[in-house]
PDB file of N, CA and C in Angstrom:
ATOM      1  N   UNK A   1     -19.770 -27.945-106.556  1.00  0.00           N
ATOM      2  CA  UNK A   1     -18.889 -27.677-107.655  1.00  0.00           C
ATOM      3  C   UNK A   1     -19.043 -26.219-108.052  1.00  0.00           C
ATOM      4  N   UNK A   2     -18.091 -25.606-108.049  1.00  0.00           N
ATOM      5  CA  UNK A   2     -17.888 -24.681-108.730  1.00  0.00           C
ATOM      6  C   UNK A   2     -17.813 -24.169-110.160  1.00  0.00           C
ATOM      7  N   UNK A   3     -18.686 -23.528-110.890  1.00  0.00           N
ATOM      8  CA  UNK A   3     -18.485 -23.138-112.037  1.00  0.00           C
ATOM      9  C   UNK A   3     -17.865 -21.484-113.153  1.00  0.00           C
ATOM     10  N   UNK A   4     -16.852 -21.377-112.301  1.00  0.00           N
ATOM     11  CA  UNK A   4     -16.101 -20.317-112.481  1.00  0.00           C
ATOM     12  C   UNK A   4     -15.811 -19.864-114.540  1.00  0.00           C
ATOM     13  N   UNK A   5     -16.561 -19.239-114.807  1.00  0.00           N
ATOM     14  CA  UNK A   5     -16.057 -18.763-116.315  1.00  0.00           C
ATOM     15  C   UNK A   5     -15.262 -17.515-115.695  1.00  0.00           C
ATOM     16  N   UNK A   6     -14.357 -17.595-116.921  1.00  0.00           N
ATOM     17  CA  UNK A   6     -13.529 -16.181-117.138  1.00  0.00           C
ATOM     18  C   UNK A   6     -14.101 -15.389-117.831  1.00  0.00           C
ATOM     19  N   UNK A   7     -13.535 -14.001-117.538  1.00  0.00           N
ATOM     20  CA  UNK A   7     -14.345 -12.789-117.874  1.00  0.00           C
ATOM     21  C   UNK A   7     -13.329 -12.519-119.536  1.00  0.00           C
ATOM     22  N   UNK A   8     -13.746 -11.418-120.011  1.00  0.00           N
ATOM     23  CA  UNK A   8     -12.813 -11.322-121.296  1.00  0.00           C
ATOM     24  C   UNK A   8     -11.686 -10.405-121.463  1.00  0.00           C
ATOM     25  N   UNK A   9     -11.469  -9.911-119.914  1.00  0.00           N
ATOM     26  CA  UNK A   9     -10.178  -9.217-119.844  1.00  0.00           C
ATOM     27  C   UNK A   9      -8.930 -10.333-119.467  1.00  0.00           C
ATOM     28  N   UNK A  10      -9.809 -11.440-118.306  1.00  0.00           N
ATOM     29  CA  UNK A  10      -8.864 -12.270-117.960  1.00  0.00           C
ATOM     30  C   UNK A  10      -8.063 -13.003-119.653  1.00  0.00           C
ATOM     31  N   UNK A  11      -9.371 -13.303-120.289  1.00  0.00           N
ATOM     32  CA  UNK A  11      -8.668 -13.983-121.578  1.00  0.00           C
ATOM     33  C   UNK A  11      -7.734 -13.221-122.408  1.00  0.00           C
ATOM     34  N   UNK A  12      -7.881 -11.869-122.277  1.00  0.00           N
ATOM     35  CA  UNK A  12      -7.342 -11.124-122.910  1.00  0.00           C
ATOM     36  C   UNK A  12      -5.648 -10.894-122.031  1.00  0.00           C
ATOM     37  N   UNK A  13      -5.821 -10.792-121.305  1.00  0.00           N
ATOM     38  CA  UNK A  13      -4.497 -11.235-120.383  1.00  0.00           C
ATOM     39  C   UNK A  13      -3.402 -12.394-120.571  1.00  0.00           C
ATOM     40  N   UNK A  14      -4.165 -13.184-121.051  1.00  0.00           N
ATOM     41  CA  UNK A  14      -3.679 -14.607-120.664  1.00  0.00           C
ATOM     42  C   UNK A  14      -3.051 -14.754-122.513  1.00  0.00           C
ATOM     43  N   UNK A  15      -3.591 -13.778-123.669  1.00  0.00           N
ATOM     44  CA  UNK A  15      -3.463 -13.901-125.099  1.00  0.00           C
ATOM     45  C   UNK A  15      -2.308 -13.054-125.377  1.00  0.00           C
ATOM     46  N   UNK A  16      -2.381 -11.871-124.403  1.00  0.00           N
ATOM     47  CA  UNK A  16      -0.990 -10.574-124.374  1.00  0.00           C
ATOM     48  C   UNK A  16       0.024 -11.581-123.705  1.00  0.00           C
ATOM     49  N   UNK A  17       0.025 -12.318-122.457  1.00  0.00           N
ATOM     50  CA  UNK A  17       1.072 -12.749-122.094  1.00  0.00           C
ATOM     51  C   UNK A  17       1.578 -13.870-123.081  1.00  0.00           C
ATOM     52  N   UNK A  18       0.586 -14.734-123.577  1.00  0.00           N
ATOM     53  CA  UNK A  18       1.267 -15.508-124.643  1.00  0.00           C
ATOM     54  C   UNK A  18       2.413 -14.957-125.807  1.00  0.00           C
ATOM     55  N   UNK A  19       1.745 -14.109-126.226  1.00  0.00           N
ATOM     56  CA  UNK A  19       2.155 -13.559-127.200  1.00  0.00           C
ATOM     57  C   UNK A  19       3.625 -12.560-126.564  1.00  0.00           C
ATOM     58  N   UNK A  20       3.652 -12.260-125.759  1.00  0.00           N
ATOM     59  CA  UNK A  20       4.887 -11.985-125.284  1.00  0.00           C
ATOM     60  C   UNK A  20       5.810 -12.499-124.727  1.00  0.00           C
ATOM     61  N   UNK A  21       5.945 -13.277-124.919  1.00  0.00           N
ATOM     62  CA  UNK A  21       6.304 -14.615-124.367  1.00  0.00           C
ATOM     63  C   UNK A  21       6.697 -15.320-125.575  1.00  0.00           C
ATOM     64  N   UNK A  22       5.974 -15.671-126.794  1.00  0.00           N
ATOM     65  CA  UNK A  22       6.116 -15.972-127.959  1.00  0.00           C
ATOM     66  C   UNK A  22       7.336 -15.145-128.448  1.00  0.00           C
ATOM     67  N   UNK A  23       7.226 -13.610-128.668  1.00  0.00           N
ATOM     68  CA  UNK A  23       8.282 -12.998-129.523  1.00  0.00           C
ATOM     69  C   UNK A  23       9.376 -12.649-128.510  1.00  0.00           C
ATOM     70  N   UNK A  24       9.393 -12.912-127.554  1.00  0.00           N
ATOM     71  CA  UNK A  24      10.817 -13.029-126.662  1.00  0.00           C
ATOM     72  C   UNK A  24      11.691 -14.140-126.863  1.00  0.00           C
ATOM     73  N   UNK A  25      11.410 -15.308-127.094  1.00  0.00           N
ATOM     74  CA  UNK A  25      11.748 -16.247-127.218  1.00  0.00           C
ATOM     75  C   UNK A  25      11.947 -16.282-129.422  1.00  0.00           C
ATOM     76  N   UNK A  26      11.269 -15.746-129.798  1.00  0.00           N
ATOM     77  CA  UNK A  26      11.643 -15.741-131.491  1.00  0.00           C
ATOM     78  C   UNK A  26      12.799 -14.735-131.120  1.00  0.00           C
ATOM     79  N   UNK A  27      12.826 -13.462-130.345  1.00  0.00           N
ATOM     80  CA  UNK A  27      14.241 -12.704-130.702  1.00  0.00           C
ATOM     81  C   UNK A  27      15.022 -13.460-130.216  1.00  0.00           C
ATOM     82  N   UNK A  28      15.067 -14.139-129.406  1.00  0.00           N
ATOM     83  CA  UNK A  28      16.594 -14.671-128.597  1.00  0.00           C
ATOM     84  C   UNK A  28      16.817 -16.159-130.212  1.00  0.00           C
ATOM     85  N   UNK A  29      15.819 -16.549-130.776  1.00  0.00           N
ATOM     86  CA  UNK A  29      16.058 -17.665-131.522  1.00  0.00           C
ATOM     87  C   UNK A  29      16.463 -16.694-133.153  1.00  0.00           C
ATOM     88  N   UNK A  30      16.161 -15.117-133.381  1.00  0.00           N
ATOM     89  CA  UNK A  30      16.285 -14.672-134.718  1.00  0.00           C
ATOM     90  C   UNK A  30      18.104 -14.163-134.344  1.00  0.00           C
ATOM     91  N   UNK A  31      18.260 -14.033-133.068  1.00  0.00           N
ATOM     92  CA  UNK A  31      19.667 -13.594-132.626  1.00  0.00           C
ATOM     93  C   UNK A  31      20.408 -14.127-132.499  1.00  0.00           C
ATOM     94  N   UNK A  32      20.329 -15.870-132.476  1.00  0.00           N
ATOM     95  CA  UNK A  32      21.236 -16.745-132.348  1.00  0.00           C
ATOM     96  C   UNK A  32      21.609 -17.865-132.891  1.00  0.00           C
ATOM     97  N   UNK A  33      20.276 -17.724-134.598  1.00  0.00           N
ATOM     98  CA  UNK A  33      20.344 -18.837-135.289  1.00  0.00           C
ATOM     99  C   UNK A  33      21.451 -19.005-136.309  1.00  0.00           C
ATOM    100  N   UNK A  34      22.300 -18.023-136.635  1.00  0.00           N
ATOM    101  CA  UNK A  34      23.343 -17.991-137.352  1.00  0.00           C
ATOM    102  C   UNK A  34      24.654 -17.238-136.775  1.00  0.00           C
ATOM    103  N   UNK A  35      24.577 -17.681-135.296  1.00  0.00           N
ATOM    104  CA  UNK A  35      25.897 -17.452-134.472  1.00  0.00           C
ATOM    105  C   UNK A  35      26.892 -18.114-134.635  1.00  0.00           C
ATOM    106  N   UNK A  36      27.726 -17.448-134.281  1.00  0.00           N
ATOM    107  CA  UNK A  36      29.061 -18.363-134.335  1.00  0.00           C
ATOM    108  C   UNK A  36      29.800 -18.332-132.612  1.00  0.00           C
ATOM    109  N   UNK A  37      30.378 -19.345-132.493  1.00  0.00           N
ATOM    110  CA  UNK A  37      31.257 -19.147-131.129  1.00  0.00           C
ATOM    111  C   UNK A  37      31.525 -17.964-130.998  1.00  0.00           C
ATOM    112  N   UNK A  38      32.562 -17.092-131.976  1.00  0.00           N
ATOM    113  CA  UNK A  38      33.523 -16.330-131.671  1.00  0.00           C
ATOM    114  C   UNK A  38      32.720 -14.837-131.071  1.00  0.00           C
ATOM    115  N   UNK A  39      31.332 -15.079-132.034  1.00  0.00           N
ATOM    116  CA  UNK A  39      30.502 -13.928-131.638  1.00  0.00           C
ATOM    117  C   UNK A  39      30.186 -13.832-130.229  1.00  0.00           C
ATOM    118  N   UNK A  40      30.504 -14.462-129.454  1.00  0.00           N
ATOM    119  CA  UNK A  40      30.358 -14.386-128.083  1.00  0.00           C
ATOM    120  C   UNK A  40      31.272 -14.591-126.571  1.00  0.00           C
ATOM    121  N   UNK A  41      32.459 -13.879-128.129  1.00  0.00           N
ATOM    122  CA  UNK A  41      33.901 -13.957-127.437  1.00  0.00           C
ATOM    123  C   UNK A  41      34.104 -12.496-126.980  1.00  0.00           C
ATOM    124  N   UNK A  42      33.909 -12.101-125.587  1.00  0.00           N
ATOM    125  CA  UNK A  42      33.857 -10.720-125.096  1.00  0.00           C
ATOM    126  C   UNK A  42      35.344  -9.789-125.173  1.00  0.00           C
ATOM    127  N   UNK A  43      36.296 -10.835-125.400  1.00  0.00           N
ATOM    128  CA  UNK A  43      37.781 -10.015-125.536  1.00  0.00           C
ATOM    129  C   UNK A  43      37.874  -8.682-126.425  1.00  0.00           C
ATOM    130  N   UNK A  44      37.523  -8.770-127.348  1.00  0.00           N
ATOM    131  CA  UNK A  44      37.576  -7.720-128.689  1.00  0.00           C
ATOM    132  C   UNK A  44      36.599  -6.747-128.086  1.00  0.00           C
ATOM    133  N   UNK A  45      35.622  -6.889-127.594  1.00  0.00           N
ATOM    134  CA  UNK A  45      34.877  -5.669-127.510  1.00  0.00           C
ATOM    135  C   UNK A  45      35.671  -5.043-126.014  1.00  0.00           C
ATOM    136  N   UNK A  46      36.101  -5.966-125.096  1.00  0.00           N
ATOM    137  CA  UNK A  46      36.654  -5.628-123.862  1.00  0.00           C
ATOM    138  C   UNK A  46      38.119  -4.550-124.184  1.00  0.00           C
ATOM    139  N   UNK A  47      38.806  -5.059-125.518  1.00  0.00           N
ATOM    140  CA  UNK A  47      40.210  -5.128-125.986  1.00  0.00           C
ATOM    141  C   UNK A  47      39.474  -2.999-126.648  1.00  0.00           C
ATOM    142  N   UNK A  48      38.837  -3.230-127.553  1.00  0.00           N
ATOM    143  CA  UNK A  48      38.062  -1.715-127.948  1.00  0.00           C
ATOM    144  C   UNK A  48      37.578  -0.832-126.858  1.00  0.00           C
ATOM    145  N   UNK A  49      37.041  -1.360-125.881  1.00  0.00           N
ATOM    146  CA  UNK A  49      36.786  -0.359-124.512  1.00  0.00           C
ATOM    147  C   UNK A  49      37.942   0.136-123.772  1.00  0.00           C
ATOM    148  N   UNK A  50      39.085  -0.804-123.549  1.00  0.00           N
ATOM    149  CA  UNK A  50      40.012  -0.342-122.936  1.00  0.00           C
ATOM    150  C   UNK A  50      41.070   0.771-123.381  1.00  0.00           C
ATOM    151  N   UNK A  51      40.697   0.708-125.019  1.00  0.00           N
ATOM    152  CA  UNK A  51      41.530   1.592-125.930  1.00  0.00           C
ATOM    153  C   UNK A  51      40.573   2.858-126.309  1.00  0.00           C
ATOM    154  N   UNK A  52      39.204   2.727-126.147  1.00  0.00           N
ATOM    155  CA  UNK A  52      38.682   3.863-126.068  1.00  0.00           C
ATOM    156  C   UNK A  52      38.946   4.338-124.098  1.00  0.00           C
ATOM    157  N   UNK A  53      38.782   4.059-123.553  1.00  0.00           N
ATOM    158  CA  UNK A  53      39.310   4.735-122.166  1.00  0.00           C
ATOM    159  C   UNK A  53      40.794   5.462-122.110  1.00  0.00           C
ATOM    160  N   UNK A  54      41.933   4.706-122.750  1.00  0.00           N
ATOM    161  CA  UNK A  54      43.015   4.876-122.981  1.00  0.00           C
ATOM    162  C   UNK A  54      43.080   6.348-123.505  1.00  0.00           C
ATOM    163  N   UNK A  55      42.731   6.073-124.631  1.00  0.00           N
ATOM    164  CA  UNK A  55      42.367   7.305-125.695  1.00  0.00           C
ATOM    165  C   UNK A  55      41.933   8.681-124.535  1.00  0.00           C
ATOM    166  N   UNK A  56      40.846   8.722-124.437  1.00  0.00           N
ATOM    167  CA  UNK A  56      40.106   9.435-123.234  1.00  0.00           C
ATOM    168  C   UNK A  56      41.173  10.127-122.241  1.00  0.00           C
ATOM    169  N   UNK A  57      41.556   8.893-121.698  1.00  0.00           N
ATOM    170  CA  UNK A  57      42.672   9.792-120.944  1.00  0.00           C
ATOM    171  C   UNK A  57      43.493  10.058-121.260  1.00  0.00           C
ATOM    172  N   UNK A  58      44.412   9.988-122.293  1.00  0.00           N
ATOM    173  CA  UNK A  58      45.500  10.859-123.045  1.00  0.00           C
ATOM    174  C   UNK A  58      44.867  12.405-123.731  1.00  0.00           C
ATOM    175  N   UNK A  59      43.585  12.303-123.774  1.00  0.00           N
ATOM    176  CA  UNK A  59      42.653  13.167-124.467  1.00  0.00           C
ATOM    177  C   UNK A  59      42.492  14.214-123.511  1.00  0.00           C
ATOM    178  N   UNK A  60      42.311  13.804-122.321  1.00  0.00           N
ATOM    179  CA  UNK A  60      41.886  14.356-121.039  1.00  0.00           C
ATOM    180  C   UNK A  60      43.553  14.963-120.141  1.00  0.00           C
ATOM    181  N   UNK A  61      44.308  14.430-120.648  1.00  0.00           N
ATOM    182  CA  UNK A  61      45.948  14.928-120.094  1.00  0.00           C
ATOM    183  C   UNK A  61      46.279  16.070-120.820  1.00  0.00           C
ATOM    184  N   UNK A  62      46.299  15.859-122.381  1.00  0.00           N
ATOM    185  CA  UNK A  62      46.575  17.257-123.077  1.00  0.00           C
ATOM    186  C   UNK A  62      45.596  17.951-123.226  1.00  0.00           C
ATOM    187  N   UNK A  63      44.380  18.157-123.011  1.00  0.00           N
ATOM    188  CA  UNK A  63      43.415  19.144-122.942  1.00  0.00           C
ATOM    189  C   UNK A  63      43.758  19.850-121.008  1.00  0.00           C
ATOM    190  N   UNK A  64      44.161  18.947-120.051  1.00  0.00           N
ATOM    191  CA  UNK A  64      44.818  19.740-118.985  1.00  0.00           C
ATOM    192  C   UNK A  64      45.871  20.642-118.691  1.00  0.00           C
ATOM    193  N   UNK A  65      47.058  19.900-119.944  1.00  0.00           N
ATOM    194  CA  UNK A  65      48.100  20.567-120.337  1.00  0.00           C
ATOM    195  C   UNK A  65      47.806  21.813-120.971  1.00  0.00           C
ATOM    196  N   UNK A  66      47.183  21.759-122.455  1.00  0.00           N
ATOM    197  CA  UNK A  66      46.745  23.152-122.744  1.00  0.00           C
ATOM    198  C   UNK A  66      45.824  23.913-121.775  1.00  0.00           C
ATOM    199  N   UNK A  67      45.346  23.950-120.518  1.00  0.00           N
ATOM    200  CA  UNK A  67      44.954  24.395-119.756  1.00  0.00           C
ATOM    201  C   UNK A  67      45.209  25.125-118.661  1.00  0.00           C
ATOM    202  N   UNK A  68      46.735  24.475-118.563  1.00  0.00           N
ATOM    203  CA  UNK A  68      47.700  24.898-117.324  1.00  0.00           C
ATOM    204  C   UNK A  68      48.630  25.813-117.945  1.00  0.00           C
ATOM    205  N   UNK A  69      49.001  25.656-119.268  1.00  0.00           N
ATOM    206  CA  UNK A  69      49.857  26.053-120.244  1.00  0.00           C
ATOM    207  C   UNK A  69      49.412  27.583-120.291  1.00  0.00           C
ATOM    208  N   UNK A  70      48.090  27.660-120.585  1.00  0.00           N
ATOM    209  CA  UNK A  70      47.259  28.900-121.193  1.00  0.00           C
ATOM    210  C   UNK A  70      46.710  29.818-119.703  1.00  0.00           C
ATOM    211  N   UNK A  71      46.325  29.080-118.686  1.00  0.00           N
ATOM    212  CA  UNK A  71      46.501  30.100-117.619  1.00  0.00           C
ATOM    213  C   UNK A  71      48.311  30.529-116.917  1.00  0.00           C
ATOM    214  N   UNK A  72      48.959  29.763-117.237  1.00  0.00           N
ATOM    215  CA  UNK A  72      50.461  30.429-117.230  1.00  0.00           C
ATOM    216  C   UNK A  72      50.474  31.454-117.947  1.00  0.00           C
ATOM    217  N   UNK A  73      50.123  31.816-118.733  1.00  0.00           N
ATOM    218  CA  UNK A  73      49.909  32.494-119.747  1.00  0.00           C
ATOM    219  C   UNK A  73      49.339  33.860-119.475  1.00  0.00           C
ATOM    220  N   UNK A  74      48.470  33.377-119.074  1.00  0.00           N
ATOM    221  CA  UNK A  74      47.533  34.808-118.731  1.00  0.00           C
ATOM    222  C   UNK A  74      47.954  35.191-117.147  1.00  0.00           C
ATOM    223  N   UNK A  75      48.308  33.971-116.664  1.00  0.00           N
ATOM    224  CA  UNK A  75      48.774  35.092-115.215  1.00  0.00           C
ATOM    225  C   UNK A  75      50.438  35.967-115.551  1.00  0.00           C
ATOM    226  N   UNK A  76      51.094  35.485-116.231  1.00  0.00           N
ATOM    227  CA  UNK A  76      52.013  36.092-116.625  1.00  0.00           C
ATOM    228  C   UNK A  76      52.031  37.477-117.669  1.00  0.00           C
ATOM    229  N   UNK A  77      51.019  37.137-118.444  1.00  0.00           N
ATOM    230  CA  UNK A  77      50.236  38.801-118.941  1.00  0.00           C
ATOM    231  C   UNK A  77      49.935  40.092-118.194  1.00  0.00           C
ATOM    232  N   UNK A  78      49.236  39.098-116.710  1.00  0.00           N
ATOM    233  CA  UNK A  78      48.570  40.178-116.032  1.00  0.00           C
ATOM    234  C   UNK A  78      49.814  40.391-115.165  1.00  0.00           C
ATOM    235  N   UNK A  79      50.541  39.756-114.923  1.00  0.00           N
ATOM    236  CA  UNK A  79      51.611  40.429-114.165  1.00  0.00           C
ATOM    237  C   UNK A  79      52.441  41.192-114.518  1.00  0.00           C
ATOM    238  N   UNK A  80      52.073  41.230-115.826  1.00  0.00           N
ATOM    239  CA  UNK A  80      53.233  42.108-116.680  1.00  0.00           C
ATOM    240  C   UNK A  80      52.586  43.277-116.951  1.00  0.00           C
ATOM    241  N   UNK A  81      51.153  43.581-117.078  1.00  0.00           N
ATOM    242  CA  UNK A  81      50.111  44.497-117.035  1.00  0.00           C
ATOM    243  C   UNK A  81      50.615  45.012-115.758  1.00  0.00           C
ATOM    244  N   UNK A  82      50.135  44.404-114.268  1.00  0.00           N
ATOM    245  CA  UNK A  82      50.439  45.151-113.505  1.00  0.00           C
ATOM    246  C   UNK A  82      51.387  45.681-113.094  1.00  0.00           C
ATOM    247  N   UNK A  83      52.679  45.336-113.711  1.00  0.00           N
ATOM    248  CA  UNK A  83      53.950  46.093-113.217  1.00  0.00           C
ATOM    249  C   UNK A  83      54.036  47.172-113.917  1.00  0.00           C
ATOM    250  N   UNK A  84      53.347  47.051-115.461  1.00  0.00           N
ATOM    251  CA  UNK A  84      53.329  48.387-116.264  1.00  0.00           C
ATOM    252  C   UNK A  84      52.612  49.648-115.384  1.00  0.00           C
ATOM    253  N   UNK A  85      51.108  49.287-115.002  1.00  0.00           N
ATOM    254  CA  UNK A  85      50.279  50.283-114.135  1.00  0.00           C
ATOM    255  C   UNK A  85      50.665  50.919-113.130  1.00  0.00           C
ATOM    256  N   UNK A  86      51.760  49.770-112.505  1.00  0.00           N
ATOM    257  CA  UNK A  86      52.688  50.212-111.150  1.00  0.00           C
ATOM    258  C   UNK A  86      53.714  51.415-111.601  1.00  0.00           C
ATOM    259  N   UNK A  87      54.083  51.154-112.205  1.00  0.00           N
ATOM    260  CA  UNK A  87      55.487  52.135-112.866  1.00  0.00           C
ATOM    261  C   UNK A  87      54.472  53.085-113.836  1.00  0.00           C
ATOM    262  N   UNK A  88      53.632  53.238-114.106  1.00  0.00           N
ATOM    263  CA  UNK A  88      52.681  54.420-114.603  1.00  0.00           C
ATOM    264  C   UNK A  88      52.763  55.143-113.603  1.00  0.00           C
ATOM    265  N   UNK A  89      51.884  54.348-112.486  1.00  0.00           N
ATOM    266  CA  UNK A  89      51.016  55.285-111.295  1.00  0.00           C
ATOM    267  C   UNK A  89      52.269  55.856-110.398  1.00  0.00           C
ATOM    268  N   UNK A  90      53.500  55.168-110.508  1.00  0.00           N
ATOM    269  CA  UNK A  90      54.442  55.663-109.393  1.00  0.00           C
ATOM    270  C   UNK A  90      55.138  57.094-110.257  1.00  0.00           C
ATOM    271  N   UNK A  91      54.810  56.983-111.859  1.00  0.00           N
ATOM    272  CA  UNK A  91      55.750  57.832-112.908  1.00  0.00           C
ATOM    273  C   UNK A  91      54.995  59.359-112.242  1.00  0.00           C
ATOM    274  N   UNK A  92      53.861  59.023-112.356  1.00  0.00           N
ATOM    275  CA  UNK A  92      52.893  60.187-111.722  1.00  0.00           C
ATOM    276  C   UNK A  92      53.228  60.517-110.539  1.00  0.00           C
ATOM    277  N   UNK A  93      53.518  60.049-109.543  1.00  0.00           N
ATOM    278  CA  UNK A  93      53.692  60.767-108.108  1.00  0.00           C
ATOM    279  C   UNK A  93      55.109  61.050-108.340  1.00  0.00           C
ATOM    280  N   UNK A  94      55.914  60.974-109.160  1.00  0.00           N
ATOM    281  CA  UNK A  94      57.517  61.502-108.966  1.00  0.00           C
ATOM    282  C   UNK A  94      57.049  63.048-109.565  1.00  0.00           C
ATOM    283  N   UNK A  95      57.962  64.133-108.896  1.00  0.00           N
ATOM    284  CA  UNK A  95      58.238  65.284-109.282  1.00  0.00           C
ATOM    285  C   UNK A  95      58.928  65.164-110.779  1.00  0.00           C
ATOM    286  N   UNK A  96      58.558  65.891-111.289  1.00  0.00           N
ATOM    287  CA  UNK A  96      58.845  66.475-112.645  1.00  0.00           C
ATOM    288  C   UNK A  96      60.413  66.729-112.641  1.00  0.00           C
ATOM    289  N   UNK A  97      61.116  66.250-113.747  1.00  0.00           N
ATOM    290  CA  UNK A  97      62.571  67.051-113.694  1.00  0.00           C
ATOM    291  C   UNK A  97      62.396  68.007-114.512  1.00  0.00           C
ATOM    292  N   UNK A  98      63.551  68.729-114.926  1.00  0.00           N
ATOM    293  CA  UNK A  98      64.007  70.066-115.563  1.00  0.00           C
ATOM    294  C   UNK A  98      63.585  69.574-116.931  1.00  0.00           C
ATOM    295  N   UNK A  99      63.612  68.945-117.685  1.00  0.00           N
ATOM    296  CA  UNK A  99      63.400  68.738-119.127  1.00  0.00           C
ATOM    297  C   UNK A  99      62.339  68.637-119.551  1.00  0.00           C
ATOM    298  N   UNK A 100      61.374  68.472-118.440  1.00  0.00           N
ATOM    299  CA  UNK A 100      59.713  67.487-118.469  1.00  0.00           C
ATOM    300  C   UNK A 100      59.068  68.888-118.478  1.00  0.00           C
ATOM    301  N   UNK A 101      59.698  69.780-118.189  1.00  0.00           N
ATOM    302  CA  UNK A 101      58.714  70.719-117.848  1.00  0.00           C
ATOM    303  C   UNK A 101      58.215  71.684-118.901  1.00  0.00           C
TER     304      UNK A 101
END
């Protein structure tokens, strides 16, 4: 026969797992003792996600729009810049007329 005692970590093991084990089972019983059906009706929260995504991407369309809008914008600036610089730099290589002088 064997006379195997436990040591006092094993007991101490065996008192943590109880006990965790204990308050897992009190949250699932402090979370569900005054439930109702409906509280575990996933539509409404499904029905709020789909309208926050919604949202998002209408959010995400006109923030592209003002994006495309505003580099139209600036490439049309700079093209208008550079035609000015062009007609500068070409004003310079023309000969001078009679009045300029």
């Amino acid at each position: 026969m064997n006379a195997h005692t436990h040591s006092l970590a094993e007991w101490a093991a065996v008192l943590s797992l109880g006990v965790s084990v204990w308050s897992v089972m009190a949250a699932v019983i402090w979370l569900t003792a005054d439930a109702e059906l409906e509280d575990f009706d996933p539509r409404p929260a499904a029905r709020r996600t789909a309208g926050a995504l919604h949202q998002g991407a209408v959010h995400a369309g006109h923030d592209l729009n003002r994006a495309i809008a505003t580099s139209q914008r600036h490439a049309a600036q700079a093209a208008r810049e550079a035609a000015l610089t062009a007609a500068a730099l070409l004003a310079l290589l023309l000969p001078a007329t009679g009045s300029t002088r």
